[in-house]
PDB file of N, CA and C in Angstrom:
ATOM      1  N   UNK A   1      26.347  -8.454  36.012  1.00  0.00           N
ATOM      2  CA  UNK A   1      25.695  -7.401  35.290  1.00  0.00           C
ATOM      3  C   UNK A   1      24.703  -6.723  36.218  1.00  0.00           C
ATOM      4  N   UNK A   2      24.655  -5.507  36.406  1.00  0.00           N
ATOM      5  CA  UNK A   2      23.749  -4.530  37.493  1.00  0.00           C
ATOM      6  C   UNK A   2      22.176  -4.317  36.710  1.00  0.00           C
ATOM      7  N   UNK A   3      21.618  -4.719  37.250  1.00  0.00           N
ATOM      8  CA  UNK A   3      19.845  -4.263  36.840  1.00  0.00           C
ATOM      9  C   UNK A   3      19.219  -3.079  36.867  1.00  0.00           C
ATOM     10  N   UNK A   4      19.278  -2.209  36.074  1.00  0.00           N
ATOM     11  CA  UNK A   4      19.055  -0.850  35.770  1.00  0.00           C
ATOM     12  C   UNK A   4      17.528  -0.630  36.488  1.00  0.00           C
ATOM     13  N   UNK A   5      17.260  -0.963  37.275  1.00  0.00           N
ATOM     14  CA  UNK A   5      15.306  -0.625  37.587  1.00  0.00           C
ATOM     15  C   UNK A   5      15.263   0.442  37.845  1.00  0.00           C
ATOM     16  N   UNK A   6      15.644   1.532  37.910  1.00  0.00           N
ATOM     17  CA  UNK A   6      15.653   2.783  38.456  1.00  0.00           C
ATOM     18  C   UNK A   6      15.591   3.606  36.742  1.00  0.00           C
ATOM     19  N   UNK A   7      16.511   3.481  35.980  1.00  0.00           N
ATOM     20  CA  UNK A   7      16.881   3.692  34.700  1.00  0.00           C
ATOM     21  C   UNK A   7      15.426   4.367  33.644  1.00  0.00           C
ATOM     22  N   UNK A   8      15.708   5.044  32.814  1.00  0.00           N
ATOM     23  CA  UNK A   8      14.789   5.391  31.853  1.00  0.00           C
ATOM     24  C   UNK A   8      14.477   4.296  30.785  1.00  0.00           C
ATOM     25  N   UNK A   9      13.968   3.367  30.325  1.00  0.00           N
ATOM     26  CA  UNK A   9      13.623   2.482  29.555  1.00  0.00           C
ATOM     27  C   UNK A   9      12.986   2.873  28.019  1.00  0.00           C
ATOM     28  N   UNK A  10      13.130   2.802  27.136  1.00  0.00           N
ATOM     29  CA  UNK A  10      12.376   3.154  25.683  1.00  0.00           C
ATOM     30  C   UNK A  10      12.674   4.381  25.570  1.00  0.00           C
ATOM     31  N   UNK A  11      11.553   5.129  25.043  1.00  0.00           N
ATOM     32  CA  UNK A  11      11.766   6.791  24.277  1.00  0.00           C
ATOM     33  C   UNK A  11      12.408   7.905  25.696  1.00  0.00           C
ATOM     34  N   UNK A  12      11.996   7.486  26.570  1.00  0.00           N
ATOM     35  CA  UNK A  12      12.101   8.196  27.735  1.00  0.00           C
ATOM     36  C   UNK A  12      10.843   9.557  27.585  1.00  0.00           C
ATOM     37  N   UNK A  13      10.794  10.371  26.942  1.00  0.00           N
ATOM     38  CA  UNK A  13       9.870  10.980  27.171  1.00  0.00           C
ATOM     39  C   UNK A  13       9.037  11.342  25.490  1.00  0.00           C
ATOM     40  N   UNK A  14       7.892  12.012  25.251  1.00  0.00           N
ATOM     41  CA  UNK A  14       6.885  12.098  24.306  1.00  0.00           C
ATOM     42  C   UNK A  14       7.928  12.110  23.212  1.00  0.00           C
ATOM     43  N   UNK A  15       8.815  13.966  23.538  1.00  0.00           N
ATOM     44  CA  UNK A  15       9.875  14.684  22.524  1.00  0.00           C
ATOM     45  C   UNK A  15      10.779  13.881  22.258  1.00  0.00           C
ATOM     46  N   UNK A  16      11.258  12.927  22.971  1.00  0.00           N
ATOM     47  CA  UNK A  16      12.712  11.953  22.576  1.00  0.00           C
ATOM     48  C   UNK A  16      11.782  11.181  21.610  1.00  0.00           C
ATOM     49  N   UNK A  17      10.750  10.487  21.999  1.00  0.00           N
ATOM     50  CA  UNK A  17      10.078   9.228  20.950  1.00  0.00           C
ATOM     51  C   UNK A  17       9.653   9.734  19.705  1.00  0.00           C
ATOM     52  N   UNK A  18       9.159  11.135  20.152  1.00  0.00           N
ATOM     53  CA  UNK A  18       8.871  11.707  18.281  1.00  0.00           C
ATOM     54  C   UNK A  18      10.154  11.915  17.235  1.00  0.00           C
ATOM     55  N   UNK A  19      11.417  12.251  18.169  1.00  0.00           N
ATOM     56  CA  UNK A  19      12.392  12.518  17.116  1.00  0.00           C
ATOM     57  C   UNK A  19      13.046  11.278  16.894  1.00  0.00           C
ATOM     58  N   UNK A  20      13.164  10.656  17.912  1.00  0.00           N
ATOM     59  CA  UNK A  20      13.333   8.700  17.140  1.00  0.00           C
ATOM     60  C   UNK A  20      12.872   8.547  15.886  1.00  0.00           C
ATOM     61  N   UNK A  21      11.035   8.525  16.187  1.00  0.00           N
ATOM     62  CA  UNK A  21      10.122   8.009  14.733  1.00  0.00           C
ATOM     63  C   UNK A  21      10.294   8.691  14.048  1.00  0.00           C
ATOM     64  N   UNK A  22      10.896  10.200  14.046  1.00  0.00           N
ATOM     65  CA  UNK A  22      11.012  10.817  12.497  1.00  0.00           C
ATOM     66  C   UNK A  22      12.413  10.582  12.071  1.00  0.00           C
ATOM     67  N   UNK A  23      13.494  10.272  12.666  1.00  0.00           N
ATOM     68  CA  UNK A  23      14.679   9.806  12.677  1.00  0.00           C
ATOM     69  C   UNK A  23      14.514   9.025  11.968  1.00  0.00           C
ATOM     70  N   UNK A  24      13.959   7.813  12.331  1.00  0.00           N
ATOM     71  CA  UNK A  24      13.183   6.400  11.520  1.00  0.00           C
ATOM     72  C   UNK A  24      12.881   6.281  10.329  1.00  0.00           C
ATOM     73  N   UNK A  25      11.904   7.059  10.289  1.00  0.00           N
ATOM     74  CA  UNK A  25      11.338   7.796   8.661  1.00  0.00           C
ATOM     75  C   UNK A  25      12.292   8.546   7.431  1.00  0.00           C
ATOM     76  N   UNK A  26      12.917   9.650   8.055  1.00  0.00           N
ATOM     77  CA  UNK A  26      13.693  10.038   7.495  1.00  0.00           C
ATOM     78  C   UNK A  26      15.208   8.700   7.310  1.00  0.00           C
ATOM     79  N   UNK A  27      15.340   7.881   7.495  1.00  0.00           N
ATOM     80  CA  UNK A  27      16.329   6.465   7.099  1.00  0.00           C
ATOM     81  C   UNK A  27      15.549   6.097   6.052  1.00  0.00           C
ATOM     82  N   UNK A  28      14.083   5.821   6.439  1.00  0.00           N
ATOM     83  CA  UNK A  28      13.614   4.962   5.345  1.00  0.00           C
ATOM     84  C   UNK A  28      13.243   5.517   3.809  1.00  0.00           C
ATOM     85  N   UNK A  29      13.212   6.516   4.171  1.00  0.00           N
ATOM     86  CA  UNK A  29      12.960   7.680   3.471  1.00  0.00           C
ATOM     87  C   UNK A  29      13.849   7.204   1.784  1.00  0.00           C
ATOM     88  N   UNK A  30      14.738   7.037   2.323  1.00  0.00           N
ATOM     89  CA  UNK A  30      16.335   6.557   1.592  1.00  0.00           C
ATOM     90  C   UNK A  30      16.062   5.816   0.764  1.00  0.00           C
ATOM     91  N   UNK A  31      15.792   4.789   1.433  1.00  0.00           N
ATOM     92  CA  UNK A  31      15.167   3.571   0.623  1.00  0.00           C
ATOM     93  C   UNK A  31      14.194   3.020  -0.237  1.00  0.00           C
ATOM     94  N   UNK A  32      13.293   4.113  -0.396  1.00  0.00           N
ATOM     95  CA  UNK A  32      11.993   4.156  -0.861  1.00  0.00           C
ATOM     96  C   UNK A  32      11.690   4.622  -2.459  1.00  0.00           C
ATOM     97  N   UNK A  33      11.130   3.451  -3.243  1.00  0.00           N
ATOM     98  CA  UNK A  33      11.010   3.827  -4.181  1.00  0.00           C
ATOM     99  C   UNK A  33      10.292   5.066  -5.379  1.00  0.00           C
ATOM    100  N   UNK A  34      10.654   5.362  -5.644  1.00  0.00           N
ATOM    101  CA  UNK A  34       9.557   6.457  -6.507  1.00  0.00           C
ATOM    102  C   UNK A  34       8.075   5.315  -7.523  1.00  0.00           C
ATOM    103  N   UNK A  35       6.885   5.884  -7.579  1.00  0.00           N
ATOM    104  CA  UNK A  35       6.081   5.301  -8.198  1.00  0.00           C
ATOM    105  C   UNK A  35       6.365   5.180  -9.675  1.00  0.00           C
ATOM    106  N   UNK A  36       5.747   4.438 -10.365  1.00  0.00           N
ATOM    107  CA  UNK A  36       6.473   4.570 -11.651  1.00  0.00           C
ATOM    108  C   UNK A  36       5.088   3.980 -12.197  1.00  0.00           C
ATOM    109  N   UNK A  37       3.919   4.214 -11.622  1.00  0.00           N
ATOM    110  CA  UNK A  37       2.497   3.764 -12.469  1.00  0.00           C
ATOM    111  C   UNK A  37       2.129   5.031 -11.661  1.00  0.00           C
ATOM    112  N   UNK A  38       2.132   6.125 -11.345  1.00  0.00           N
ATOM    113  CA  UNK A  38       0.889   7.060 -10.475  1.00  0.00           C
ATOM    114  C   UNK A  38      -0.256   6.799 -10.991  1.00  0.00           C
ATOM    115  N   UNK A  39      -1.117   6.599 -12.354  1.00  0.00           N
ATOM    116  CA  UNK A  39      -2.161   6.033 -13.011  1.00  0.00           C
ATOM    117  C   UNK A  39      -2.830   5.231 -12.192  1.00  0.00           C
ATOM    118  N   UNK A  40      -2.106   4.454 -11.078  1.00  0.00           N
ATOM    119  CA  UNK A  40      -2.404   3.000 -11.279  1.00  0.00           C
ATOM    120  C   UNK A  40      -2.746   3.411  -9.424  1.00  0.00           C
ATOM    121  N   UNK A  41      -2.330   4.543  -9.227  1.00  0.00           N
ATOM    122  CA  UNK A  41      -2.491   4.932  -7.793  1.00  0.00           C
ATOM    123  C   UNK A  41      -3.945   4.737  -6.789  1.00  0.00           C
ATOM    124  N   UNK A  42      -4.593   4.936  -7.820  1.00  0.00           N
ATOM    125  CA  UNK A  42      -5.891   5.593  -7.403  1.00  0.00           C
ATOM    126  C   UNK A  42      -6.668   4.021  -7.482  1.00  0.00           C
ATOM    127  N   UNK A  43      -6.630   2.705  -8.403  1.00  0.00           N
ATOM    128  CA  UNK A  43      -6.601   1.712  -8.168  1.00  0.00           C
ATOM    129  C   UNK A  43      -6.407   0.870  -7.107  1.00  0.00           C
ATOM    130  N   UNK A  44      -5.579   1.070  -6.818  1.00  0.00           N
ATOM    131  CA  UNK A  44      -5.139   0.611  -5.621  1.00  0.00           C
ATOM    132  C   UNK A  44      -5.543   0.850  -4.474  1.00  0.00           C
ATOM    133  N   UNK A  45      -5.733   2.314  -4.092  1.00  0.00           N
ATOM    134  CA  UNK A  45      -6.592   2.740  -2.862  1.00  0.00           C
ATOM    135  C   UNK A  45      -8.047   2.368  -3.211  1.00  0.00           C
ATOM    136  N   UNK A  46      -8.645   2.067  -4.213  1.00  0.00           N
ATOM    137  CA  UNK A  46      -9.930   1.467  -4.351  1.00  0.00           C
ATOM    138  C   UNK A  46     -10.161   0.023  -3.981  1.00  0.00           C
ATOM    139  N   UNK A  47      -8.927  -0.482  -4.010  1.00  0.00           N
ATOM    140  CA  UNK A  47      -8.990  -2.139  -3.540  1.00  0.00           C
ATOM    141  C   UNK A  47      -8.807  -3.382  -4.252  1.00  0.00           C
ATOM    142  N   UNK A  48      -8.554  -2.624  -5.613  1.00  0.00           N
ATOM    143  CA  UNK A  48      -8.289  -3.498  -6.795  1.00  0.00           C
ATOM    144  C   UNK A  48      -6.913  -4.440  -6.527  1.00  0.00           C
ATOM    145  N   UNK A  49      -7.310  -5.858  -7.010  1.00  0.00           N
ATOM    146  CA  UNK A  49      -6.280  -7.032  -6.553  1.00  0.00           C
ATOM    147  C   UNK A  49      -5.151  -6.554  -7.843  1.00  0.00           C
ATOM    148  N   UNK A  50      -4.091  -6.597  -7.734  1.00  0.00           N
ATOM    149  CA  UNK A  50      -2.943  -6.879  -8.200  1.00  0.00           C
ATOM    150  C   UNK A  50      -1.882  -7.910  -8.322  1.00  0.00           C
ATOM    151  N   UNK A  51      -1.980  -9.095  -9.346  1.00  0.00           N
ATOM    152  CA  UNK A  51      -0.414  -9.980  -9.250  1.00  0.00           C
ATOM    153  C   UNK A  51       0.594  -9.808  -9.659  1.00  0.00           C
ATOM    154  N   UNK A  52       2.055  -9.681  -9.428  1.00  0.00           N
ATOM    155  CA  UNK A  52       2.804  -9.710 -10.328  1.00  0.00           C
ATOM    156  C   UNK A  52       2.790  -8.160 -11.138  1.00  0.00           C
ATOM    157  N   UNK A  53       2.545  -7.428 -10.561  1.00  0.00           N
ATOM    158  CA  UNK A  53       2.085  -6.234 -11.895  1.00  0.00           C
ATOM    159  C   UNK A  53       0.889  -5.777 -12.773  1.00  0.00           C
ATOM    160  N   UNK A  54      -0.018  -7.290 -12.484  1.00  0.00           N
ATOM    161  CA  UNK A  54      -0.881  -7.237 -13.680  1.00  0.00           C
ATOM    162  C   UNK A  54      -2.458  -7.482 -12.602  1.00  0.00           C
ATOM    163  N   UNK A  55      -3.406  -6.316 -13.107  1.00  0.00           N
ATOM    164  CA  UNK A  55      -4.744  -6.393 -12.655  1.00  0.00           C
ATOM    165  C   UNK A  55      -5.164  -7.674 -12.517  1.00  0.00           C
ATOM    166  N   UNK A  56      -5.851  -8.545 -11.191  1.00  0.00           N
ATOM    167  CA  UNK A  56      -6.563  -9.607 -11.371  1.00  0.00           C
ATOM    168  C   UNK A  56      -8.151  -9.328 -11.592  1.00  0.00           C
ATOM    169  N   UNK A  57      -8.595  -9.828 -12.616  1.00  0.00           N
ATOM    170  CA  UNK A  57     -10.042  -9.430 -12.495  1.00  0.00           C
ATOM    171  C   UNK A  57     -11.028 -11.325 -12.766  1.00  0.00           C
ATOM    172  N   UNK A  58     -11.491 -11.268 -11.589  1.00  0.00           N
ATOM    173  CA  UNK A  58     -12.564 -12.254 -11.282  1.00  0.00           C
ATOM    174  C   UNK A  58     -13.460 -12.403 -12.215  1.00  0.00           C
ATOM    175  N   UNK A  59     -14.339 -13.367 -12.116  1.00  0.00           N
ATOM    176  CA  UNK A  59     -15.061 -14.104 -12.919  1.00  0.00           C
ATOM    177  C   UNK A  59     -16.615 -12.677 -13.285  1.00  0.00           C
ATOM    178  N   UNK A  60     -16.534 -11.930 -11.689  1.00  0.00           N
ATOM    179  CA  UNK A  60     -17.627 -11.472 -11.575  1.00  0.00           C
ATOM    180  C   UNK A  60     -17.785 -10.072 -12.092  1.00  0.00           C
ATOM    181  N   UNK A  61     -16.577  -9.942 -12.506  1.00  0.00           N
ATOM    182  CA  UNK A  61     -15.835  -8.548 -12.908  1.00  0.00           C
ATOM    183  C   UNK A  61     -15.495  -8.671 -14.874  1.00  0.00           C
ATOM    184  N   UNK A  62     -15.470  -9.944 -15.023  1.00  0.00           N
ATOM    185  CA  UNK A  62     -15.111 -10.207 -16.307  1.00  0.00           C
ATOM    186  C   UNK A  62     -16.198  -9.895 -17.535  1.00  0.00           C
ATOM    187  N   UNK A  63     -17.644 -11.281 -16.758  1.00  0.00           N
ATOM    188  CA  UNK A  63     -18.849 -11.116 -17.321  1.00  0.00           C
ATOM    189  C   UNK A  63     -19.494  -9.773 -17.767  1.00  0.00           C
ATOM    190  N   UNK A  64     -19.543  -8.546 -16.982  1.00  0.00           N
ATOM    191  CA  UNK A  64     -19.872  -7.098 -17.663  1.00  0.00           C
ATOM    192  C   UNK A  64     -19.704  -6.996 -18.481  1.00  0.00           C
ATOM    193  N   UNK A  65     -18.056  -6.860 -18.716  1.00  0.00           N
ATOM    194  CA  UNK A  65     -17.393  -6.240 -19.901  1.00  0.00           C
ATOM    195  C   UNK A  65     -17.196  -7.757 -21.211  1.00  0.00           C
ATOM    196  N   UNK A  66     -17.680  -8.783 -21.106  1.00  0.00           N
ATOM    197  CA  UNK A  66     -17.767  -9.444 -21.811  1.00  0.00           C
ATOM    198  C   UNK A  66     -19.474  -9.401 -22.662  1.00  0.00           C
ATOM    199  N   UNK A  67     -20.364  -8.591 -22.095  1.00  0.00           N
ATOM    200  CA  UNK A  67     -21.651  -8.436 -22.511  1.00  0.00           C
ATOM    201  C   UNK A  67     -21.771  -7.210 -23.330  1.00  0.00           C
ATOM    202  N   UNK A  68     -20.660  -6.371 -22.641  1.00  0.00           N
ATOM    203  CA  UNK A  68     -21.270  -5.061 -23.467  1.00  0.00           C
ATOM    204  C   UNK A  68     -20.279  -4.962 -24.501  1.00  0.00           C
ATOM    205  N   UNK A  69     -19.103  -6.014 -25.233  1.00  0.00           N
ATOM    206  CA  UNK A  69     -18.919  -5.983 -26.394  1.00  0.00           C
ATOM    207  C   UNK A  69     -19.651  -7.021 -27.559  1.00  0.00           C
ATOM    208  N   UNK A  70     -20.641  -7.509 -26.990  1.00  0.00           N
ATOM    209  CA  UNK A  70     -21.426  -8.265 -28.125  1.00  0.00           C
ATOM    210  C   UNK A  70     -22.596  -7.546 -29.035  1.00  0.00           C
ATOM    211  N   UNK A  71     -22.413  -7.092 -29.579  1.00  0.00           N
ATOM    212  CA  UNK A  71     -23.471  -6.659 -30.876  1.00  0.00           C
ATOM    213  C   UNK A  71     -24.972  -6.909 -30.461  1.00  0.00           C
ATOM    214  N   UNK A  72     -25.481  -5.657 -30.576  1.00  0.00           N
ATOM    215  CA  UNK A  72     -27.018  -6.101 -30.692  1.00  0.00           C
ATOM    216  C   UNK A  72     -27.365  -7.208 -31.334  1.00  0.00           C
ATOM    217  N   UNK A  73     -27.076  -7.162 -32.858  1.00  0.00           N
ATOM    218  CA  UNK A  73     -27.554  -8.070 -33.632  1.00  0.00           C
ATOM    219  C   UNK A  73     -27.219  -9.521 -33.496  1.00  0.00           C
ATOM    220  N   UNK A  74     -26.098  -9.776 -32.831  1.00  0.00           N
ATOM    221  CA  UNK A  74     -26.024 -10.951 -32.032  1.00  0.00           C
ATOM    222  C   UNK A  74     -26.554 -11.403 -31.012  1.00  0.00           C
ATOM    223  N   UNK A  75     -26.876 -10.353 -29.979  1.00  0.00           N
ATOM    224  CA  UNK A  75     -27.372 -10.903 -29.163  1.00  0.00           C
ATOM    225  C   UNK A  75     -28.943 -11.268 -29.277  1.00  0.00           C
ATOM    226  N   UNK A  76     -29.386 -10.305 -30.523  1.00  0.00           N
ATOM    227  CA  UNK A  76     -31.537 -10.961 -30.845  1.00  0.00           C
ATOM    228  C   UNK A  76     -31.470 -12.341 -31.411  1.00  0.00           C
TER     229      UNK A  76
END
């Protein structure tokens, strides 16, 4: 087998490697699902944990909203 060292290796130049990666993109493109919560979009880029589908909300996240449905008159 002859050892190419002389040879162009990878993208060869900037224009060949950009139309690779959009080559790339446009494949995956294919494959890619449509959102089916957009609602739930903006969540997510905030950092909110997700399992399975379903919001995880921590102990520290729970307590709030467990205070501000108790009744005044319960809580004097």
């Amino acid at each position: 087998m002859k050892v190419r060292t002389s040879k162009t290796k990878g993208a060869g130049s900037r224009k060949a490697g950009l139309a690779m990666a959009f080559k790339l993109v446009l494949a995956a493109e294919k494959r890619w699902r449509k959102v089916n919560a957009p609602h739930l979009v903006a969540l997510v880029r905030a950092g909110v944990e997700f399992k399975d589908g379903e919001q995880v909300l921590h102990y520290y996240q729970v307590a709030p909203l467990v205070l501000e449905q108790v009744p005044v008159e319960a809580a004097a």
